[in-house]
Protein backbone atom coordinates (compact mmCIF):
# COMPACT_ATOMS: atom_id res chain seq x y z
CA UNK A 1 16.58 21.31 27.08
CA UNK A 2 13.70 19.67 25.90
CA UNK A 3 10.51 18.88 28.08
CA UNK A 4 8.42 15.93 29.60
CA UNK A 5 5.77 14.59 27.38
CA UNK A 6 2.39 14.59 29.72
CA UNK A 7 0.53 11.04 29.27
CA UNK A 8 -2.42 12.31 26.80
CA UNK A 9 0.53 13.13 24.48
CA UNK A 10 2.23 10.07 24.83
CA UNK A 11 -1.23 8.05 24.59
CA UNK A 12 -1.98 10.88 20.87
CA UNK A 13 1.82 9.79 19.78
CA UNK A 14 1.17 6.54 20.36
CA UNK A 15 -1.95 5.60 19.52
CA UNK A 16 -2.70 7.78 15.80
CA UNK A 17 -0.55 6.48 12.97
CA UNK A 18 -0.81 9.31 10.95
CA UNK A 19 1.73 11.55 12.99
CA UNK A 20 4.02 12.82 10.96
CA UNK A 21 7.57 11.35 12.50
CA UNK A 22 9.70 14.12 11.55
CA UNK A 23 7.29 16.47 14.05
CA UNK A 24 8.49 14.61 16.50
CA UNK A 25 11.37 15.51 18.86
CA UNK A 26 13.83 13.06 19.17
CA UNK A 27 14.01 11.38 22.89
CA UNK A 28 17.54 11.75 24.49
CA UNK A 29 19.04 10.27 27.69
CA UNK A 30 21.87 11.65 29.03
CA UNK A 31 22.78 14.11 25.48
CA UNK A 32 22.55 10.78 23.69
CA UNK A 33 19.73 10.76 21.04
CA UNK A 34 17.86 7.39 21.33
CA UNK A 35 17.67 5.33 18.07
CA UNK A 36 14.11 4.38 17.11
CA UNK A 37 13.56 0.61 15.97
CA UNK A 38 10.24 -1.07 14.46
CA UNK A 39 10.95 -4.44 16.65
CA UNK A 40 12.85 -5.30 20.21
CA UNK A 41 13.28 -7.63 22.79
CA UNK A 42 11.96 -6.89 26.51
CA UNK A 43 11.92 -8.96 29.09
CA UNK A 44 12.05 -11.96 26.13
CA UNK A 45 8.54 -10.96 24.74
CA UNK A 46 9.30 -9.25 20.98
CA UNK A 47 7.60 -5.48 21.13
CA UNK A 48 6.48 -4.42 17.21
CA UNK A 49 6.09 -0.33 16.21
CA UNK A 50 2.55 -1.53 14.84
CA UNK A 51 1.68 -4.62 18.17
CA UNK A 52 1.85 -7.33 15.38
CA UNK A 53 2.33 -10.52 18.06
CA UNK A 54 2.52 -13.24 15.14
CA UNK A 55 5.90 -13.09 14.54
CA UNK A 56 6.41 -13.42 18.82
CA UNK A 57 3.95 -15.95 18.59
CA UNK A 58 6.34 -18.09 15.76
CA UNK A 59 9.44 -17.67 17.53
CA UNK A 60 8.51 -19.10 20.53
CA UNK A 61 6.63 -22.26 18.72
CA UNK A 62 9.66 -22.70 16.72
CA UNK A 63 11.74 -22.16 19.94
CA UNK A 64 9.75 -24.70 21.79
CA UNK A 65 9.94 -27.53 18.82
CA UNK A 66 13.76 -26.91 18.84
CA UNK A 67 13.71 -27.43 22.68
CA UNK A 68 11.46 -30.87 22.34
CA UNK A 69 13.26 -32.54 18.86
CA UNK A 70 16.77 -31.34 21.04
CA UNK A 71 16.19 -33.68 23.70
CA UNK A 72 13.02 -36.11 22.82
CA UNK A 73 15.71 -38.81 22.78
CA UNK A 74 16.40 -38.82 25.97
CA UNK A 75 12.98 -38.50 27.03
């Protein structure tokens, strides 16, 4: 069984990027190994491995322009 990270090593894991990964212990739910991922979605707001926000910031300008050019005619 593996154990409960306390929050200073989640903040160290977190927050140094010289860790090496394969120290780490993989995180499992339910006997299922999670897969780790440098980019998601949550709640619709993209989440980046390194907090990079420019590439959340272009998707939602180029979401809004689609939105406005989609229906500016019938505005």
């Amino acid at each position: 069984p593996g154990r409960i990270s306390t929050p200073a090593e989640v903040h160290e894991r977190r927050g140094s990027k010289d860790v090496d990964p394969s120290s780490l212990t993989p995180l499992a739910v339910d006997g299922d190994d999670l897969e780790e991922v440098s980019e998601f979605v949550y709640l619709g707001s993209l989440v980046t491995a390194d907090n990079d926000t420019s590439k959340e910031i272009r998707t939602r300008i180029f979401g809004g322009n689609r939105t406005y050019f989609g229906i500016r005619k019938t505005i």
